[in-house]
Protein backbone atom coordinates (compact mmCIF):
# COMPACT_ATOMS: atom_id res chain seq x y z
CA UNK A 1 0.00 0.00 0.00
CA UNK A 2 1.51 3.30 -1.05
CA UNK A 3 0.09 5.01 2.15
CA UNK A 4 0.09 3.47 5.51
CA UNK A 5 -2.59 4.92 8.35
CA UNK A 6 -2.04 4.41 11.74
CA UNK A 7 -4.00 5.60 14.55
CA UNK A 8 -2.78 7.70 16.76
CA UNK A 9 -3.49 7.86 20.97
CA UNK A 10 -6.54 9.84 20.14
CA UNK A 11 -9.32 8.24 18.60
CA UNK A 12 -10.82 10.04 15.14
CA UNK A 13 -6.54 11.09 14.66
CA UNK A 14 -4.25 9.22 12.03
CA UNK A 15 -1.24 9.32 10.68
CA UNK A 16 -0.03 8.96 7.44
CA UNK A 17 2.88 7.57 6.27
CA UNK A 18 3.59 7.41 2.47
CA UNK A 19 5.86 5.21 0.60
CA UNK A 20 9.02 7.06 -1.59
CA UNK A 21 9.91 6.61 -4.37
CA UNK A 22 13.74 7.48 -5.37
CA UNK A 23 15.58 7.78 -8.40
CA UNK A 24 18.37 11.03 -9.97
CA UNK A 25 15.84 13.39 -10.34
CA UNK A 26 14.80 13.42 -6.71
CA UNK A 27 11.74 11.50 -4.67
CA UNK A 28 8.00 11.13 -5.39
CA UNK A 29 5.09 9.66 -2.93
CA UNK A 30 1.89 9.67 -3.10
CA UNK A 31 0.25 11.69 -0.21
CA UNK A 32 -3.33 9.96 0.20
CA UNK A 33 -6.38 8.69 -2.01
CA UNK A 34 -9.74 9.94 -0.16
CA UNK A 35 -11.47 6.63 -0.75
CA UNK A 36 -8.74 4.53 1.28
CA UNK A 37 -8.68 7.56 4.02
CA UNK A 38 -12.47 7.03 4.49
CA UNK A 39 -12.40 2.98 3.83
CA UNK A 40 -9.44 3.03 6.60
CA UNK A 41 -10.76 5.26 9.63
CA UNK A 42 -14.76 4.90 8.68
CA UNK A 43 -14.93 8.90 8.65
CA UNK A 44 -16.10 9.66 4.92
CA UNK A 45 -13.64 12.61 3.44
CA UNK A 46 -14.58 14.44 0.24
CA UNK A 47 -12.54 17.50 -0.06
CA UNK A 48 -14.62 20.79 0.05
CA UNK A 49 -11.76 23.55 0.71
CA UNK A 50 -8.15 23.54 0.32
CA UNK A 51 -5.85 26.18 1.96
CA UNK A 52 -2.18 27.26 2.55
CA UNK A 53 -0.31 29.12 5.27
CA UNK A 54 3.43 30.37 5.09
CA UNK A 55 5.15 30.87 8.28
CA UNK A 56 8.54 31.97 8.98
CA UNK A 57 10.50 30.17 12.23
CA UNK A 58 9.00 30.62 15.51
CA UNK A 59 5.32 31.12 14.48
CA UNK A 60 2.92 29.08 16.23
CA UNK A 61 -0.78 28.86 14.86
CA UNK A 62 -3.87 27.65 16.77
CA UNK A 63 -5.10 26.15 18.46
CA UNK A 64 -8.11 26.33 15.83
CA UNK A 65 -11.00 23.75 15.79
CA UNK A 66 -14.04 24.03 13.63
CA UNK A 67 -17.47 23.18 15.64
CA UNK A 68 -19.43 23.53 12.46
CA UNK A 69 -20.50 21.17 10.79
CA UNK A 70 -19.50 18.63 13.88
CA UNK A 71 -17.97 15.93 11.40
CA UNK A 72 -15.93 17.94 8.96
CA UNK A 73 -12.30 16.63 8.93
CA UNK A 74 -8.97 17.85 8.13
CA UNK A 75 -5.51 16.32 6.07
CA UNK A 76 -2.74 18.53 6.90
CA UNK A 77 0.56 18.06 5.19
CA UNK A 78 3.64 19.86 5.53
CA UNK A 79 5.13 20.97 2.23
CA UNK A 80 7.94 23.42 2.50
CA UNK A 81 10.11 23.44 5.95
CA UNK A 82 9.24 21.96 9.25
CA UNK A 83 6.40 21.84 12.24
CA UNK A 84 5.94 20.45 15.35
CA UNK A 85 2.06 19.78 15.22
CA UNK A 86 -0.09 19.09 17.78
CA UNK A 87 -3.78 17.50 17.56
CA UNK A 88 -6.07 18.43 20.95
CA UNK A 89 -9.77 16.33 22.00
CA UNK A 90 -11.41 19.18 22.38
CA UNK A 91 -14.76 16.63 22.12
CA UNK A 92 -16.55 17.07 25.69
CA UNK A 93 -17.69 13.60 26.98
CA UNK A 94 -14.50 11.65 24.80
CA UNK A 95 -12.36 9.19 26.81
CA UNK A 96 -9.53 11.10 25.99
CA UNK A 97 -10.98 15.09 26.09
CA UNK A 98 -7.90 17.53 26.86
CA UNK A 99 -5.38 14.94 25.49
CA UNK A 100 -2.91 16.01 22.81
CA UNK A 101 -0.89 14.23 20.42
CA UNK A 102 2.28 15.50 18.64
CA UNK A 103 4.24 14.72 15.99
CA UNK A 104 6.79 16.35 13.53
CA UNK A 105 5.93 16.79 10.34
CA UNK A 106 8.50 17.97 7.35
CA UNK A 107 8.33 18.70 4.06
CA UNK A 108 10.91 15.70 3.21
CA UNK A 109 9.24 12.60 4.76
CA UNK A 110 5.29 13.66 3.45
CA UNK A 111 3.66 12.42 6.58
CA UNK A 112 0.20 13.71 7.11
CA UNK A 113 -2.41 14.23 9.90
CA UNK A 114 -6.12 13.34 9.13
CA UNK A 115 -8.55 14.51 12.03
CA UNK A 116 -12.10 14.61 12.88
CA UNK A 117 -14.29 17.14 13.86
CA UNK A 118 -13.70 18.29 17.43
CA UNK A 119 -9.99 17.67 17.05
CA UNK A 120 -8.09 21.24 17.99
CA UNK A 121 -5.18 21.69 16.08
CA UNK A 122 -1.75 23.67 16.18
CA UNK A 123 1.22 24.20 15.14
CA UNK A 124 4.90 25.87 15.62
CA UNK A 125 6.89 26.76 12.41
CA UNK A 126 10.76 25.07 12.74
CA UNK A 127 11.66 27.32 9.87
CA UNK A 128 11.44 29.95 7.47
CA UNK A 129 9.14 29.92 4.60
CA UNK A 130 7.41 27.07 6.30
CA UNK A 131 3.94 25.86 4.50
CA UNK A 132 1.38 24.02 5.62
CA UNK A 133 -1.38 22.33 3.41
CA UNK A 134 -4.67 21.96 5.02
CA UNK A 135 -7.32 19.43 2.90
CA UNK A 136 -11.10 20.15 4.35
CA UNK A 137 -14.28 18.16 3.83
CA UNK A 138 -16.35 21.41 4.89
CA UNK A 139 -15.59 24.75 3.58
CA UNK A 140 -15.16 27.52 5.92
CA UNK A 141 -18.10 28.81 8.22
CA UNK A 142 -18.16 32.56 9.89
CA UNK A 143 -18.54 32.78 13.71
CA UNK A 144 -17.52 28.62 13.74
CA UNK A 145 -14.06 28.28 15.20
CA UNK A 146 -13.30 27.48 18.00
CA UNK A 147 -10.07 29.06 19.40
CA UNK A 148 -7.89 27.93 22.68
CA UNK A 149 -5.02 29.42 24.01
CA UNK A 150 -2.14 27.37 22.62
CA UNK A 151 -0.33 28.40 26.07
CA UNK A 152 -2.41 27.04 28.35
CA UNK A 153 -0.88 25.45 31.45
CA UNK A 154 -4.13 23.31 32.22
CA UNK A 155 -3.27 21.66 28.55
CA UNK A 156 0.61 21.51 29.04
CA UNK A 157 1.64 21.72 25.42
CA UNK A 158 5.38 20.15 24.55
CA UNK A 159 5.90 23.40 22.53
CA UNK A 160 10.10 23.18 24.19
CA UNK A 161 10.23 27.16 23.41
CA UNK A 162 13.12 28.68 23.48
CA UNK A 163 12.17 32.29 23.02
CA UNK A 164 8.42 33.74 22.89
CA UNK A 165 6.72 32.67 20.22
CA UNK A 166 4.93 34.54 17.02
CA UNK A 167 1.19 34.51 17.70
CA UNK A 168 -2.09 36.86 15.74
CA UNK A 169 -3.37 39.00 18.26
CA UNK A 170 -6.35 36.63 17.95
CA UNK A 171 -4.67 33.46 18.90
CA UNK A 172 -2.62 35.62 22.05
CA UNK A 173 -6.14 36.60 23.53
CA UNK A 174 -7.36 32.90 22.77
CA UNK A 175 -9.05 32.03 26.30
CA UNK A 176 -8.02 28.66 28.52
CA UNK A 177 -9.57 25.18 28.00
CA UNK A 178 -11.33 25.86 31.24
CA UNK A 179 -13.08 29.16 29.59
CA UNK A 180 -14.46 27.30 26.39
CA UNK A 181 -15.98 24.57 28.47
CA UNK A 182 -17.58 27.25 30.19
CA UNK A 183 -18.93 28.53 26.89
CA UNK A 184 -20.85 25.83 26.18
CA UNK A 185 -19.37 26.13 22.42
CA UNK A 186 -17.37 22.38 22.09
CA UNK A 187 -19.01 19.58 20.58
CA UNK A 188 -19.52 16.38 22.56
CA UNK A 189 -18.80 12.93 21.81
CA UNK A 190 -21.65 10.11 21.61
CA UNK A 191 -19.26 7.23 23.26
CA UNK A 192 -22.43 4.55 21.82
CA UNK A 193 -21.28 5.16 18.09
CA UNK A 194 -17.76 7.64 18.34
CA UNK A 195 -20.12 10.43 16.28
CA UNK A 196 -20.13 14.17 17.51
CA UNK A 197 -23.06 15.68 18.32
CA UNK A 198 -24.21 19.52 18.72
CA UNK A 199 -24.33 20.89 22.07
């Protein structure tokens, strides 16, 4: 299989890990086929929006998560530089809610993230020009997102920073994990069939 898709320590996260292929002119892989994503982790994909960010070193983005519509997922690739990425269950009532799992993703080895809805999700730029390639099965909704401070103490990030890092004003003023439960604004997890539902 050109693509193999492991599971991380969250459920409704994967990992993707394609296959090179070398020769004189450089490498090629193939990054993921939608029908084996969905026939592989049972959530269907069909890709709705596509966007790009450029970062330079020491910007960290997030953490965003999209509460509309409650099942929309996400493929994020790497494809110029480096990031440490981190995935968040931000899915009130999930075994693992407040969990995080990272991983390192760069531009030379093609691995890729898939996550569900109610999956926050971050990231800190290891270098200049870094961009990241998002894949979405929902296009973007106003008023929607979801944002938590990506500095949170309660959520104890591995973000190993050695200087302050590059944040929007938005994601700075983000409140705690402890303020959006208060909101009322995360979706919850039906533990009977995995599925999100609406608050």
């Amino acid at each position: 299989m050109p693509v193999r898709i492991d599971e991380t320590g969250i459920p409704g996260t994967y990992r993707l890990l394609p296959e090179r292929f070398e020769d004189e002119r450089g490498h090629f892989y193939e990054a993921a086929r939608p029908g084996e994503l969905t026939a592989a982790t049972g959530l269907p994909f069909e890709v709705r929006q596509v966007n790009n960010s450029v970062s330079r070193r020491g910007v960290l983005r997030g953490i965003h998560c999209n509460d509309v519509p409650a099942g929309a997922g996400k493929l994020v690739t790497c494809v110029r530089g480096a990031i440490l990425d981190v995935m968040v269950d931000l899915r009130e009532g999930s075994p693992t809610f407040g969990r995080h799992a990272v991983n390192r993703l760069d531009a030379e080895d093609g691995v890729a993230l898939f996550m569900s809805g109610g999956i926050g999700h971050a990231f800190l730029s290891l270098a200049d020009g870094t961009c990241v390639n998002y894949l979405l099965s929902a296009e973007y909704v106003p008023g929607a997102m979801v944002d938590l401070d990506a500095l949170d103490p309660e959520l104890g990030l591995p973000w190993d920073l050695a200087e302050p890092p590059v944040r929007s004003a938005k994601d700075a003023a983000a409140p705690s994990l402890a303020e959006v439960v208060a909101s009322g604004r995360l979706p919850r997890y039906a533990p009977a069939d995995g599925e999100l539902i609406r608050s």
